[in-house]
Protein backbone atom coordinates (compact mmCIF):
# COMPACT_ATOMS: atom_id res chain seq x y z
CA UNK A 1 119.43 62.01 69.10
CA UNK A 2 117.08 64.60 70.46
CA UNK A 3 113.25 64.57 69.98
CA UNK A 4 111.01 67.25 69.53
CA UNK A 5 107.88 67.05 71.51
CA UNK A 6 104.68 65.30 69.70
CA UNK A 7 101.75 67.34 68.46
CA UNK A 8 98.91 67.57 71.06
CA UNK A 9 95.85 67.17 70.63
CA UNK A 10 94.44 70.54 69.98
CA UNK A 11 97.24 70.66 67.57
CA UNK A 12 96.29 67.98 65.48
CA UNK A 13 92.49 69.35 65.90
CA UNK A 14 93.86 72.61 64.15
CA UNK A 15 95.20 70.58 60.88
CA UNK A 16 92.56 68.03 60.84
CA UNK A 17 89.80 71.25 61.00
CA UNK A 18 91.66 73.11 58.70
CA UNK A 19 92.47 70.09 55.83
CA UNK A 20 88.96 68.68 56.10
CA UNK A 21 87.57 73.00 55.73
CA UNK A 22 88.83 72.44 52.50
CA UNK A 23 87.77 68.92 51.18
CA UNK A 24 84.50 68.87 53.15
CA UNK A 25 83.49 66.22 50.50
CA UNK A 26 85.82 64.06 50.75
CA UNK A 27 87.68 64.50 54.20
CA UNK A 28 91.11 63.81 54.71
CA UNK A 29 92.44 60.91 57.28
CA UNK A 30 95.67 62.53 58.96
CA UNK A 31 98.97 60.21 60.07
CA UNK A 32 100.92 60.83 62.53
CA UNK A 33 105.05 59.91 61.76
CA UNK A 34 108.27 60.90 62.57
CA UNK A 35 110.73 62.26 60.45
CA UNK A 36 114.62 63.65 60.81
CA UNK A 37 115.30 66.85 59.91
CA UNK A 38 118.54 69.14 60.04
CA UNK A 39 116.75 72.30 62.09
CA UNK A 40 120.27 74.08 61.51
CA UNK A 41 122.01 74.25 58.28
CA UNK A 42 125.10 75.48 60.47
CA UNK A 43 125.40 72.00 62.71
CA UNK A 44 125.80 68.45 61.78
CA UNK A 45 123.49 66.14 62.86
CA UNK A 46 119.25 65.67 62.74
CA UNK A 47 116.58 65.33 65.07
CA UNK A 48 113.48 63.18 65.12
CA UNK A 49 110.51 65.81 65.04
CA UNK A 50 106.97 64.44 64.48
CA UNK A 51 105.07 65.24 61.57
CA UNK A 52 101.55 64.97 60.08
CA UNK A 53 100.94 63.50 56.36
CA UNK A 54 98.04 62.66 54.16
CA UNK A 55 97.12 62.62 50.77
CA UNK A 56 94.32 64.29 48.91
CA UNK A 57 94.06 63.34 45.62
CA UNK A 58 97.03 63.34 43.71
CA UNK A 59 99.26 65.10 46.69
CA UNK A 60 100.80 64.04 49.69
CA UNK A 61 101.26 67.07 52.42
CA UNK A 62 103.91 66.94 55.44
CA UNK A 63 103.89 69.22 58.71
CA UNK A 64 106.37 69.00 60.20
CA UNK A 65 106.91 70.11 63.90
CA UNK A 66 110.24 71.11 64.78
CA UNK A 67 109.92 72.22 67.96
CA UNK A 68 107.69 74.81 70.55
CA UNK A 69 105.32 76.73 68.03
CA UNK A 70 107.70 75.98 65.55
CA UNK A 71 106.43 74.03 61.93
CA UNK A 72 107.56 73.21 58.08
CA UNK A 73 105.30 72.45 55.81
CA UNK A 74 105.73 70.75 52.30
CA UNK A 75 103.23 69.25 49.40
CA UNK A 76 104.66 66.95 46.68
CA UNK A 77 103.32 65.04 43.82
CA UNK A 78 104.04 61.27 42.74
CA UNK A 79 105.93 63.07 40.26
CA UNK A 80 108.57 63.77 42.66
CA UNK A 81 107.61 67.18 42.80
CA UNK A 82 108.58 68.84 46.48
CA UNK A 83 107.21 72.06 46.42
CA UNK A 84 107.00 74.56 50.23
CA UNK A 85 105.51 78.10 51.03
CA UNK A 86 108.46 79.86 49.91
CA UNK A 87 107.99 80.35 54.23
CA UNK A 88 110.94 77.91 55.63
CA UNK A 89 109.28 77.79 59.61
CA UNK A 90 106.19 79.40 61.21
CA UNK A 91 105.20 80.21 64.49
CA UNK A 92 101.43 79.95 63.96
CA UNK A 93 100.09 76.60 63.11
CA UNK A 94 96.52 77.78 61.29
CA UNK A 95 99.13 79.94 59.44
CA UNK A 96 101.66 77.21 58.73
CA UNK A 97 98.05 74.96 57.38
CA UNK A 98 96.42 77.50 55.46
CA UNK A 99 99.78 78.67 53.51
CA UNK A 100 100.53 75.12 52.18
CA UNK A 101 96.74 74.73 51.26
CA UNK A 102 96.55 77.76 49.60
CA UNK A 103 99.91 77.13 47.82
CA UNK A 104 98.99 73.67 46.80
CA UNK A 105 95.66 75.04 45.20
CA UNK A 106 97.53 77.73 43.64
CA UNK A 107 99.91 75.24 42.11
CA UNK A 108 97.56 72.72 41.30
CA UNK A 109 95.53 75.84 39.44
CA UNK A 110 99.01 76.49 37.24
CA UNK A 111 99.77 72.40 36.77
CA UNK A 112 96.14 72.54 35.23
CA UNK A 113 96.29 75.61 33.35
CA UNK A 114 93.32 77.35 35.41
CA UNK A 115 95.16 80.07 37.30
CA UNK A 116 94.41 83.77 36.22
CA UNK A 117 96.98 85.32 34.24
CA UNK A 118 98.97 88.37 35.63
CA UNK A 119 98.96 87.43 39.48
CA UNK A 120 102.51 87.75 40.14
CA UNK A 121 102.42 84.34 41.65
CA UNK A 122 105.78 83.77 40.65
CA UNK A 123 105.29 80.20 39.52
């Protein structure tokens, strides 16, 4: 099986920066796993690609790395709620982190019944 480099440290910097921007209260502690994931719907087979996960409140968030400046992200609930960006990779990591935090809030704002009407949000 083939492995996707790991995250280095300015890398994790980025995330960590960016996730603790948001809850500067209550800052987040980021984990470093490994995952498999399918980069090609086309081919069979998965490779092990490391990935960064913590929780915040009520959410657990995943990025994943799948390879040079390449990243998926993902937040889901204990609900078994798996929600993404609508975004399937980026190319810009501060991109790829501030997309799923914005989603999540967004989505959080709808679960809650706080998000302005008439946004075209889609949700």
């Amino acid at each position: 099986m083939t492995r996707v480099p790991d995250y280095t440290e300015d890398e994790r910097n980025i995330v960590l920066g960016t996730a603790n921007a948001r809850w500067k209260k209550d800052p987040v502690d980021i984990q470093l796993a490994d995952v498999e994931v399918q980069l090609d719907p086309e081919k069979p087979g998965r490779t092990e690609c490391p990935a960064l996960f913590w929780l915040a409140g009520n959410c657990s968030f995943v990025i994943i790395k799948t390879g040079l400046d390449r990243y998926r992200s993902c937040f889901f609930y204990k609900e078994l709620e798996q929600m993404g960006t609508g975004i399937e990779e980026y190319d810009d990591l501060q991109q790829c982190v501030l997309t799923l935090l914005q989603t999540q809030a967004d989505y959080e704002s709808v679960r809650n019944g706080t998000f302005p009407e008439n946004n075209g949000s889609g949700f």
